[in-house]
Protein backbone atom coordinates (compact mmCIF):
# COMPACT_ATOMS: atom_id res chain seq x y z
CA UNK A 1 -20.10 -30.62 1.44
CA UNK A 2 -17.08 -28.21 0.96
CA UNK A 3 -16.33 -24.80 2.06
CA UNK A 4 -18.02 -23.14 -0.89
CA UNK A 5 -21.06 -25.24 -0.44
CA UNK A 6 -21.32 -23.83 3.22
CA UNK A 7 -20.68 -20.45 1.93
CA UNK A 8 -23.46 -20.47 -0.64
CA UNK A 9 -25.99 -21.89 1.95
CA UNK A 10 -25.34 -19.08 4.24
CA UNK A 11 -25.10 -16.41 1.81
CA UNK A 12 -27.44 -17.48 -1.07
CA UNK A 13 -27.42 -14.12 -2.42
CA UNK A 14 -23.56 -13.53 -2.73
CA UNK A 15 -22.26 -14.21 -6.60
CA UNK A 16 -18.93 -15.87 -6.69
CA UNK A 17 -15.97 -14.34 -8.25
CA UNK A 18 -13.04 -15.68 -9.39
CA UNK A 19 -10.20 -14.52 -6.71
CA UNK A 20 -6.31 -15.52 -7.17
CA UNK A 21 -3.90 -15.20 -3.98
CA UNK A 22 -1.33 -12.42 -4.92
CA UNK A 23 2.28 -14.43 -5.15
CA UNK A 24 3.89 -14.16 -1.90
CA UNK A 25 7.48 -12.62 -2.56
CA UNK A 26 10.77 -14.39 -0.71
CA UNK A 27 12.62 -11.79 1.00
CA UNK A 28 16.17 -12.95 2.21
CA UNK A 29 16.78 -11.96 5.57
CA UNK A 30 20.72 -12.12 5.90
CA UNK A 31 23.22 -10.90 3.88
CA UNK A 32 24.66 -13.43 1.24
CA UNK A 33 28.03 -13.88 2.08
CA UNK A 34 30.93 -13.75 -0.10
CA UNK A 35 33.98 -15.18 0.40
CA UNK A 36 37.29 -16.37 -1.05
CA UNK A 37 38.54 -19.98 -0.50
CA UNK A 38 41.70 -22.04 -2.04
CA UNK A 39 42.07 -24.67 0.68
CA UNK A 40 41.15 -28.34 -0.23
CA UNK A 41 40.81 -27.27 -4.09
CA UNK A 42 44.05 -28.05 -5.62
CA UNK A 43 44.91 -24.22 -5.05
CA UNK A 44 42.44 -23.09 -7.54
CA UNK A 45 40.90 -19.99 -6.19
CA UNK A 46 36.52 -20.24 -5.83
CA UNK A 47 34.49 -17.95 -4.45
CA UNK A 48 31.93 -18.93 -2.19
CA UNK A 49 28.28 -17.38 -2.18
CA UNK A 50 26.67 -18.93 1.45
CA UNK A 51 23.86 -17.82 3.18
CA UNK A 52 20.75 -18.77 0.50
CA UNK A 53 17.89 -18.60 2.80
CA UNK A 54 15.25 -19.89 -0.14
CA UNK A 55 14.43 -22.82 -2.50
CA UNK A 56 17.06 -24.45 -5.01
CA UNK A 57 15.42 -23.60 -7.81
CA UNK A 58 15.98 -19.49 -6.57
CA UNK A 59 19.34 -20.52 -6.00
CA UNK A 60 20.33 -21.98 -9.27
CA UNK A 61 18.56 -18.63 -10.98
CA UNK A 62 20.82 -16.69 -8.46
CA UNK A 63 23.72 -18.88 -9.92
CA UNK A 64 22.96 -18.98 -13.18
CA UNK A 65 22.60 -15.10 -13.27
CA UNK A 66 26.18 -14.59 -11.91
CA UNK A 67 27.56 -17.45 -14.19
CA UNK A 68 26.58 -15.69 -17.18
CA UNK A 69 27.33 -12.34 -16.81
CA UNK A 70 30.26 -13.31 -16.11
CA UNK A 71 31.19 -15.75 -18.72
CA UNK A 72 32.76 -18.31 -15.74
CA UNK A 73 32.14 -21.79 -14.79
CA UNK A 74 30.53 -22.75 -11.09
CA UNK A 75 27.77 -24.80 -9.39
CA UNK A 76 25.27 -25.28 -6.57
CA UNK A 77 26.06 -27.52 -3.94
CA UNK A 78 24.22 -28.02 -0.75
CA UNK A 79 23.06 -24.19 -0.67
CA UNK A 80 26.27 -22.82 -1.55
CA UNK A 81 27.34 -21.20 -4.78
CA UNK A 82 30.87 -21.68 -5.72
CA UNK A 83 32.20 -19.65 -8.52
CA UNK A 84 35.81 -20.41 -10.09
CA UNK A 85 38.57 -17.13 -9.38
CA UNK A 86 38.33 -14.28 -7.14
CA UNK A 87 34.84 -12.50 -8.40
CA UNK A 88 33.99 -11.30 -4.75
CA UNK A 89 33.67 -7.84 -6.20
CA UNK A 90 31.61 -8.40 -9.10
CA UNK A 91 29.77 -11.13 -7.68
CA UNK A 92 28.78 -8.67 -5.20
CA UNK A 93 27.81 -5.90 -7.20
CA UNK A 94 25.21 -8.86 -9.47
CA UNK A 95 23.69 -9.42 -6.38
CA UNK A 96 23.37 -5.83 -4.97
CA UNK A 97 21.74 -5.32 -8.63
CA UNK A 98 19.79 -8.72 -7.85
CA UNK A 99 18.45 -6.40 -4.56
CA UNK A 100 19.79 -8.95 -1.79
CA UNK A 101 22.49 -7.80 0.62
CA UNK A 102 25.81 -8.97 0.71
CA UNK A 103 28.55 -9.26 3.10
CA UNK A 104 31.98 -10.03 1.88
CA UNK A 105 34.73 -12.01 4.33
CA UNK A 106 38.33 -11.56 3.82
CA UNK A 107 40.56 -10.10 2.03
């Protein structure tokens, strides 16, 4: 006997409606931070997003988002972001558009 079974014994009265959870919202709680990096990459420039808080598949939307609008290359690795060139302010202004907060390191 299930939950619902239990319920109907108890209230026999009570119709059953159809009821669907609202979708719980991710809120990040730090800043994403943004930050410039040539060291270990051949000197090309990247810039690094860090700080994802959520799942990969919001990252890679997050990612994709910036990749676009942009018209650059980058990836997702291990919860980072890593954009080629120095986009820290653009990138920045995506993701204030995006609604998270961002913190930039750096120059």
């Amino acid at each position: 006997m299930d939950l619902r079974d239990q319920l109907k014994n108890l209230f026999p009265d009570h119709e059953e409606q159809d009821f669907e959870m609202p979708k719980e919202s991710f809120k990040q709680k730090e800043p994403l931070v943004c930050k410039f990096e040539k060291k270990g990459r051949n000197g090309k420039p990247v810039t690094l997003i860090e700080g994802w808080e959520g799942d990969d598949e919001g990252l890679k939307e997050i990612s994709k988002k910036i990749k676009t609008t942009l018209g650059i290359g980058g990836s997702e690795k291990d919860g980072v972001i890593i954009i080629q060139g120095d986009n820290r302010d653009k990138i920045m202004n995506i993701l204030k558009d995006m609604g998270y907060k961002t913190k930039r390191i750096g120059g």
